[in-house]
C-alpha atoms as a PDB file:
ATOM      1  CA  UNK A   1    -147.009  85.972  51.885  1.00  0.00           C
ATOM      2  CA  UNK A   2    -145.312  88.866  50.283  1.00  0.00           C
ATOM      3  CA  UNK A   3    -141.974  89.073  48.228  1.00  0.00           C
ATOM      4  CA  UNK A   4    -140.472  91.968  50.025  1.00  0.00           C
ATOM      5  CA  UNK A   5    -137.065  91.239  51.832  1.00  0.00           C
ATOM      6  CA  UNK A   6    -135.493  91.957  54.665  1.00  0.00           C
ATOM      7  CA  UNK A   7    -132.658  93.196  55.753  1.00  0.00           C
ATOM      8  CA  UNK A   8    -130.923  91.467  58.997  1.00  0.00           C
ATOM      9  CA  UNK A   9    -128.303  92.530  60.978  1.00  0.00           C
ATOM     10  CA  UNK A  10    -125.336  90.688  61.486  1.00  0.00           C
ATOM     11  CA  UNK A  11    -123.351  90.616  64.494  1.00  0.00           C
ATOM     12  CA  UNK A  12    -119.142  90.996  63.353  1.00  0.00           C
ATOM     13  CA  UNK A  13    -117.366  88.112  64.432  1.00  0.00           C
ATOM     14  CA  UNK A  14    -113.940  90.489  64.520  1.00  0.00           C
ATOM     15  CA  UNK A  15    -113.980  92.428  67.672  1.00  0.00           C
ATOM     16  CA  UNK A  16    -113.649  96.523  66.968  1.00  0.00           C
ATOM     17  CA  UNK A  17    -110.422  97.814  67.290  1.00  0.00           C
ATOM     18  CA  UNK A  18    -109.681  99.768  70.591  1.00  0.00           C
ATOM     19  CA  UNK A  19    -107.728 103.166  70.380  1.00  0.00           C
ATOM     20  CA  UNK A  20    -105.597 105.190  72.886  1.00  0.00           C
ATOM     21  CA  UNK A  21    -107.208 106.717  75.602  1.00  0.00           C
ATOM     22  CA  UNK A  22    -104.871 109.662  74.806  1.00  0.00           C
ATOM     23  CA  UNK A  23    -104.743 109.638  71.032  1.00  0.00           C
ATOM     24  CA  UNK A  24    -106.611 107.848  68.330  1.00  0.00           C
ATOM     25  CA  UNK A  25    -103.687 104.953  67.381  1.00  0.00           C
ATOM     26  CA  UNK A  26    -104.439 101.876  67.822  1.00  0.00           C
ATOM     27  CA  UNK A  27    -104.192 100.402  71.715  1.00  0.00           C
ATOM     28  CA  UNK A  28    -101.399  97.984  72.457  1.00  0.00           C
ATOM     29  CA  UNK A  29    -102.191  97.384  76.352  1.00  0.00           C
ATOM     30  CA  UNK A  30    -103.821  98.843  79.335  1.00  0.00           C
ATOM     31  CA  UNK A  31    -102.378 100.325  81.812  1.00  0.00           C
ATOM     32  CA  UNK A  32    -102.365  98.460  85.020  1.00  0.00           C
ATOM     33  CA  UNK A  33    -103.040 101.618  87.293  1.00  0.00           C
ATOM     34  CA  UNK A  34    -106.041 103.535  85.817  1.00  0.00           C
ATOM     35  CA  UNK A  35    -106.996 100.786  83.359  1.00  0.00           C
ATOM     36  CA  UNK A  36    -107.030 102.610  80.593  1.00  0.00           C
ATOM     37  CA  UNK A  37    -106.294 101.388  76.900  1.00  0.00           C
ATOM     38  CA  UNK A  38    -103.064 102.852  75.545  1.00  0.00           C
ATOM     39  CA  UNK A  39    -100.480 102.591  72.611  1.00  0.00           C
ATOM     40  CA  UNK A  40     -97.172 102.193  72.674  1.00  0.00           C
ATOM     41  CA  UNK A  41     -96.225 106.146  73.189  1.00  0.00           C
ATOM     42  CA  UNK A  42     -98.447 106.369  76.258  1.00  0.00           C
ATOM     43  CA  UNK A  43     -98.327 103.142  77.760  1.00  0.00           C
ATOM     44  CA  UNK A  44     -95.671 104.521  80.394  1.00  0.00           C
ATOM     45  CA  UNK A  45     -96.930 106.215  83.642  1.00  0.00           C
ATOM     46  CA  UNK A  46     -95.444 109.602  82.458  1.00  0.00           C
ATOM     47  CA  UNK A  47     -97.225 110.005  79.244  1.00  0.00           C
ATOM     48  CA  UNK A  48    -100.791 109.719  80.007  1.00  0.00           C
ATOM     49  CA  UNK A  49    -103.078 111.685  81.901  1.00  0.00           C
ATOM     50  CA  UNK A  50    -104.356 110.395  84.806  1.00  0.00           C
ATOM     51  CA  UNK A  51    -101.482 108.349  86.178  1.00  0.00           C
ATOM     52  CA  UNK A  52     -99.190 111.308  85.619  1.00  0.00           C
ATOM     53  CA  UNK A  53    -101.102 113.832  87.487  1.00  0.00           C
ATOM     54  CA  UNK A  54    -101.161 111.130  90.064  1.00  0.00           C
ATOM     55  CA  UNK A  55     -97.552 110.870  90.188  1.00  0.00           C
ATOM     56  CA  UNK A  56     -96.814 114.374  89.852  1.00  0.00           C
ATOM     57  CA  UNK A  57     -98.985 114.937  92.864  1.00  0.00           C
ATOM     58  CA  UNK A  58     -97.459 112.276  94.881  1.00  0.00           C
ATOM     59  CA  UNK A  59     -93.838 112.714  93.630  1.00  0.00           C
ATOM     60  CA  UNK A  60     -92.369 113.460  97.231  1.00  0.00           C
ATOM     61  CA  UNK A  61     -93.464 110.135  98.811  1.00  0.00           C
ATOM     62  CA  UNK A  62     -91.971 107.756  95.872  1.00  0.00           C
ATOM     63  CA  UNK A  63     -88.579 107.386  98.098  1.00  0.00           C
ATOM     64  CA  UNK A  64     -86.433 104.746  99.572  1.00  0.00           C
ATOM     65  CA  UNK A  65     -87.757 104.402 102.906  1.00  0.00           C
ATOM     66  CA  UNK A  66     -84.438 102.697 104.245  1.00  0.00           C
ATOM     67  CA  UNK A  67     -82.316 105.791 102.164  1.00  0.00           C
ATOM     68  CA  UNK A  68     -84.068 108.542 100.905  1.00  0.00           C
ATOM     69  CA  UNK A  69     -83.064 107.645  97.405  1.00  0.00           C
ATOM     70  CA  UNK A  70     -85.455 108.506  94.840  1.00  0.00           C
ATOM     71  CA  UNK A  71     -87.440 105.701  93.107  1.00  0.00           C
ATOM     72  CA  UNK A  72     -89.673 105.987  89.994  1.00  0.00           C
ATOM     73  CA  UNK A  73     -92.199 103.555  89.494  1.00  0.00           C
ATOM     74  CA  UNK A  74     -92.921 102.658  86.110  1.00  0.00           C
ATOM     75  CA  UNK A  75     -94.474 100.719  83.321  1.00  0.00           C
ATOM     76  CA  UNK A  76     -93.152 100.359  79.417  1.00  0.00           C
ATOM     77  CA  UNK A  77     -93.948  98.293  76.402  1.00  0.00           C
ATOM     78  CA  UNK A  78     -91.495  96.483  74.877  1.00  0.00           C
ATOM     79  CA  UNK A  79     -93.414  95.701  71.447  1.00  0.00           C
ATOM     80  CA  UNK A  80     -97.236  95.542  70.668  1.00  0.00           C
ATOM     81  CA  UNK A  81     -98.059  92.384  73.183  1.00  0.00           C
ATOM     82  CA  UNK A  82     -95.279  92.829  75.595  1.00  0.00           C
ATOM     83  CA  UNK A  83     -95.341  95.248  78.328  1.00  0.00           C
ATOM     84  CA  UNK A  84     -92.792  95.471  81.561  1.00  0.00           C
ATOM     85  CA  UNK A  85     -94.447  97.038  84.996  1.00  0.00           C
ATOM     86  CA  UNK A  86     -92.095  97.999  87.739  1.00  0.00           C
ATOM     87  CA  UNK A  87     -93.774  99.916  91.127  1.00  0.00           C
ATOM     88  CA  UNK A  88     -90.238  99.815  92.794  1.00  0.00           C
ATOM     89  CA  UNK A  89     -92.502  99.056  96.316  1.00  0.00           C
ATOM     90  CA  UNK A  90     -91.863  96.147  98.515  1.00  0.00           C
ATOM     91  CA  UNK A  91     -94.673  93.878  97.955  1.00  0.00           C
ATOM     92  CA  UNK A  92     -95.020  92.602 101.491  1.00  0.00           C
ATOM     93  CA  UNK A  93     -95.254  95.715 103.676  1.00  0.00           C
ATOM     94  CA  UNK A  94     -96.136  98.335 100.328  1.00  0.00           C
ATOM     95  CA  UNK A  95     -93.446 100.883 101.103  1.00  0.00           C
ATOM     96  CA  UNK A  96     -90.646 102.404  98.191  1.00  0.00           C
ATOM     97  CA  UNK A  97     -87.496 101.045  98.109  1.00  0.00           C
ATOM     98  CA  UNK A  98     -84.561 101.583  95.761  1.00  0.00           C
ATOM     99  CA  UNK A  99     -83.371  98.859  93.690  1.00  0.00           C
ATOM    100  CA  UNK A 100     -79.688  98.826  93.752  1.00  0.00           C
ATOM    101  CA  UNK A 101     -79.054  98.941  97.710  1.00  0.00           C
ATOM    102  CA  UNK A 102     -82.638  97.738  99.706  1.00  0.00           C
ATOM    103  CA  UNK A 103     -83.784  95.688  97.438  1.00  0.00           C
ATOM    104  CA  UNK A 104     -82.887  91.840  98.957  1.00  0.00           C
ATOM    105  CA  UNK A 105     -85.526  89.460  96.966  1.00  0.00           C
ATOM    106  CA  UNK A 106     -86.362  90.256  93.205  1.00  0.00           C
ATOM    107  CA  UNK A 107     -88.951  88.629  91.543  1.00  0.00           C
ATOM    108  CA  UNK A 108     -90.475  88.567  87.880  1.00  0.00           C
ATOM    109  CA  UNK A 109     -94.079  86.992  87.579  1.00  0.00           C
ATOM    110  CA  UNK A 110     -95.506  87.001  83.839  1.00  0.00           C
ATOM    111  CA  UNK A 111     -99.362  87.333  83.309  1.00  0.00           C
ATOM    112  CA  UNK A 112    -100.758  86.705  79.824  1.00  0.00           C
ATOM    113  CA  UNK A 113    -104.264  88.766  79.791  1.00  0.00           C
ATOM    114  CA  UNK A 114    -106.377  87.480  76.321  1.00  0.00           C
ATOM    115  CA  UNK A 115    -107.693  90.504  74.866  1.00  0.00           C
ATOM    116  CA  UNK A 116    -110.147  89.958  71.699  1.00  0.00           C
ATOM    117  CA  UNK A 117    -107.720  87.411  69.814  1.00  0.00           C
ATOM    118  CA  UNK A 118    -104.471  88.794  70.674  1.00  0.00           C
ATOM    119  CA  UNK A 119    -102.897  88.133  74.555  1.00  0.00           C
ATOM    120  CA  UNK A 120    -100.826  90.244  76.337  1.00  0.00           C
ATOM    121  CA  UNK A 121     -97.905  89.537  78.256  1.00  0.00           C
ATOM    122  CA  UNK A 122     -97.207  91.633  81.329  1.00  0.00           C
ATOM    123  CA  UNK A 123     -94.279  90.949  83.224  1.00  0.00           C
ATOM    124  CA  UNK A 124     -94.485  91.889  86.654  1.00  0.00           C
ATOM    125  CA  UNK A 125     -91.808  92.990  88.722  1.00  0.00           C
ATOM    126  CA  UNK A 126     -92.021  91.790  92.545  1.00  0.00           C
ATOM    127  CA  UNK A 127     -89.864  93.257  95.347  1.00  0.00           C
ATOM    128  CA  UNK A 128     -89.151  92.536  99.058  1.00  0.00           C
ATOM    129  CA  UNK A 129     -87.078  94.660 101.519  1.00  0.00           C
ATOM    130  CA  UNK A 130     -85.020  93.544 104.040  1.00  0.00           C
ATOM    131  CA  UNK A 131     -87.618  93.215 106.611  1.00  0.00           C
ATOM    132  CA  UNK A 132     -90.233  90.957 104.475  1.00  0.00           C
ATOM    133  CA  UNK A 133     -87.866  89.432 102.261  1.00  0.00           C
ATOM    134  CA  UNK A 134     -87.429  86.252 104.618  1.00  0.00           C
ATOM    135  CA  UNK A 135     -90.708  85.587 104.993  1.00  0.00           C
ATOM    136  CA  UNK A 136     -91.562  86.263 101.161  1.00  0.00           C
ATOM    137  CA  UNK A 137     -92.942  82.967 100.462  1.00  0.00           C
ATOM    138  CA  UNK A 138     -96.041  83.806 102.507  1.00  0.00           C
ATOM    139  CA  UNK A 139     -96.029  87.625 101.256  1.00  0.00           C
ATOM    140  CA  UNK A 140     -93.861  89.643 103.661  1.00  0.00           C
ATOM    141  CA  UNK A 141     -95.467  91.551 106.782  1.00  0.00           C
ATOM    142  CA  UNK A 142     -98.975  91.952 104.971  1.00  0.00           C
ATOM    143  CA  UNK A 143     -99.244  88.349 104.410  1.00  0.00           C
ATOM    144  CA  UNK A 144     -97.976  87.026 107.652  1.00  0.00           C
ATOM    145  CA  UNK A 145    -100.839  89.940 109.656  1.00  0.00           C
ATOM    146  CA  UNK A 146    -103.360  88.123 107.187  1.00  0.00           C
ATOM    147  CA  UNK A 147    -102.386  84.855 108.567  1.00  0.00           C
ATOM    148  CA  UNK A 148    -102.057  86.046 112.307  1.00  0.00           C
ATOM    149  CA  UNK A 149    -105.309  87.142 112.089  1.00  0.00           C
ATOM    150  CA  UNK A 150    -107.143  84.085 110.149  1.00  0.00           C
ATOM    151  CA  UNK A 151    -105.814  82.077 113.007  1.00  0.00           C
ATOM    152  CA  UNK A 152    -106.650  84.421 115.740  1.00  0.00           C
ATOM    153  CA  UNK A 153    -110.289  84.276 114.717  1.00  0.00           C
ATOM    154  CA  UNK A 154    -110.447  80.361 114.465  1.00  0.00           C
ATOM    155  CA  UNK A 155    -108.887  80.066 117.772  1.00  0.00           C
ATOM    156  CA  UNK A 156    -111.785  83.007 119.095  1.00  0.00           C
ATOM    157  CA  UNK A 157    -114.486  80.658 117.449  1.00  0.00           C
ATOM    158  CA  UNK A 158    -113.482  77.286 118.944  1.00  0.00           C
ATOM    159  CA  UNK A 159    -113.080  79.124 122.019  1.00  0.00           C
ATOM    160  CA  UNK A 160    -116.589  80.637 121.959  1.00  0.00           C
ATOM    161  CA  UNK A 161    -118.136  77.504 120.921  1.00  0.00           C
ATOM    162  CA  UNK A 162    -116.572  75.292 123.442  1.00  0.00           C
ATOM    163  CA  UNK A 163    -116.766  78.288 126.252  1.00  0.00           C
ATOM    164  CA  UNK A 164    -119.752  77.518 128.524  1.00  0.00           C
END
């Protein structure tokens, strides 16, 4: 046997640090749109690249569809681990509406995503219009088509089955 050593590679235990997709700080969050990591500066829609040019392109459909009020949907960071994302759409039927008149059910879910050994806490704003906001529990038109048509197709297959 010889005496010569060798030299092993070690895996880190510490995962690497991620950096801005825009600059090269160090990322607080990730953007819940293009899924890009982002500090603190850039976490909102407006101040990084793709979802900007997204919204700049599409800046004539983000209105009240009840008013014509303009809405702008957004996303912040209130420290390192906490981050606030507001779309200002009605989550059952997906359409814009503004928050002080159309809005009729508000609600704020909180998601805690574990990223290397920090989490992140995203707090989720949820809104209903008039139309969808009483049948919200089941999630507004979108969810009550979804059901219509789970039901629809069970009723089709026991009819089939059962249909000489």
């Amino acid at each position: 046997m010889s005496d010569t050593t060798r030299l092993v590679a070690r895996r880190s235990n510490t995962s690497s640090i991620r950096h801005c997709h825009e600059c090269t700080e160090e990322a607080s969050g990730r953007c819940s749109y293009c899924h890009n990591n982002l500090c603190m500066d850039h976490f909102p829609r407006m101040l990084h690249a793709p979802c900007a040019q997204k919204y700049m392109k599409h800046a004539q459909t983000h209105v009240c569809y009840v008013c014509g009020t303009r809405v702008n949907p957004d996303q912040w960071s209130l420290s390192r681990t906490s981050h606030r994302i507001d779309t200002f759409s009605c989550n059952g039927c997906g359409r814009y509406i503004c928050d002080e008149q159309h809005t009729k059910v508000k609600k704020e879910q909180v998601t805690v995503a574990r990223e290397g050994l920090r989490g992140h806490r995203y707090q989720i704003t949820s809104r209903y219009c008039e139309l969808c906001a009483p049948i919200s529990r089941i999630g507004g038109i979108k969810g009550l088509t979804y059901l219509v048509v789970i039901a629809g197709t069970i009723l089709a297959g026991i009819f089939f089955y059962f249909h000489p």
